[in-house]
Protein backbone atom coordinates (compact mmCIF):
# COMPACT_ATOMS: atom_id res chain seq x y z
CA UNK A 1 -30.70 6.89 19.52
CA UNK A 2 -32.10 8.00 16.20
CA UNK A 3 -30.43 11.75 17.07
CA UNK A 4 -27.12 9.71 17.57
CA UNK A 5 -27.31 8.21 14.19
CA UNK A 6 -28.22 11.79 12.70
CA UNK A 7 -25.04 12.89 14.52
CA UNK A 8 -22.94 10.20 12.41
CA UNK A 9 -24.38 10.38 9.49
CA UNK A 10 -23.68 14.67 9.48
CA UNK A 11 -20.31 14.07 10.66
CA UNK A 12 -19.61 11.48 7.61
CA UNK A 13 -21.06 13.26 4.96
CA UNK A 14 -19.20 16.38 7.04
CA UNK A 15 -15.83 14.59 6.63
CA UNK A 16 -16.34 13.10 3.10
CA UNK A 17 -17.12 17.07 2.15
CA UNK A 18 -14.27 17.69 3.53
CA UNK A 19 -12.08 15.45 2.04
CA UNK A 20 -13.33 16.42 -1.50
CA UNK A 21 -12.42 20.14 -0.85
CA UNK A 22 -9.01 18.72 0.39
CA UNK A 23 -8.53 17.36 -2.57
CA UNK A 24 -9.16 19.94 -5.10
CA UNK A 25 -6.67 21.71 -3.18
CA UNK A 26 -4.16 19.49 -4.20
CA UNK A 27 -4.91 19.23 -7.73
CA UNK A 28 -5.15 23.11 -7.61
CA UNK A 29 -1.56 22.91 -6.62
CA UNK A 30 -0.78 20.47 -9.11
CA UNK A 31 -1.70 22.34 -11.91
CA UNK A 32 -0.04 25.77 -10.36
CA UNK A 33 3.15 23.66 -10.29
CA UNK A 34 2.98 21.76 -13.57
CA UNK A 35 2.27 25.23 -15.56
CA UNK A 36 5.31 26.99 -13.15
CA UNK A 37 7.63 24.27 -14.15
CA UNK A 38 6.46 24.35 -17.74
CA UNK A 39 7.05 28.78 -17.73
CA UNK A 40 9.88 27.80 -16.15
CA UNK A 41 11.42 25.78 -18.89
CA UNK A 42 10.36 27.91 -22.00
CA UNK A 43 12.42 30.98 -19.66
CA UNK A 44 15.31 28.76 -19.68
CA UNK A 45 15.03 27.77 -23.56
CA UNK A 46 15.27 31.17 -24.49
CA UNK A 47 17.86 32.75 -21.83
CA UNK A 48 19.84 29.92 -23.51
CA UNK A 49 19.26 30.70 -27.11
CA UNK A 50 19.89 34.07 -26.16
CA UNK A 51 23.53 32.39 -24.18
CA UNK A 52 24.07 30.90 -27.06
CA UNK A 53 23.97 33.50 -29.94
């Protein structure tokens, strides 16, 4: 019985682990896409400054 609750207990802290390194993933990605769209935008100011002229 007292292995079984071991067992639990491992796999919770197992899954909350988890679920933390899941998460940095996606703010990770969050930042790789907020910094892409932000390149992104000072390319397209200056392509069309450059239009422009």
């Amino acid at each position: 019985m007292e292995n079984r609750a071991l067992g639990d207990s491992t796999t919770a802290s197992t899954q909350t682990a988890a679920t933390r390194h899941e998460g940095r993933h996606v703010w990770v990605l969050t930042a790789y896409a907020v910094s892409g769209l932000a390149l992104f935008g000072v390319l397209i100011y200056y392509v069309s400054a450059y239009i422009a002229q």
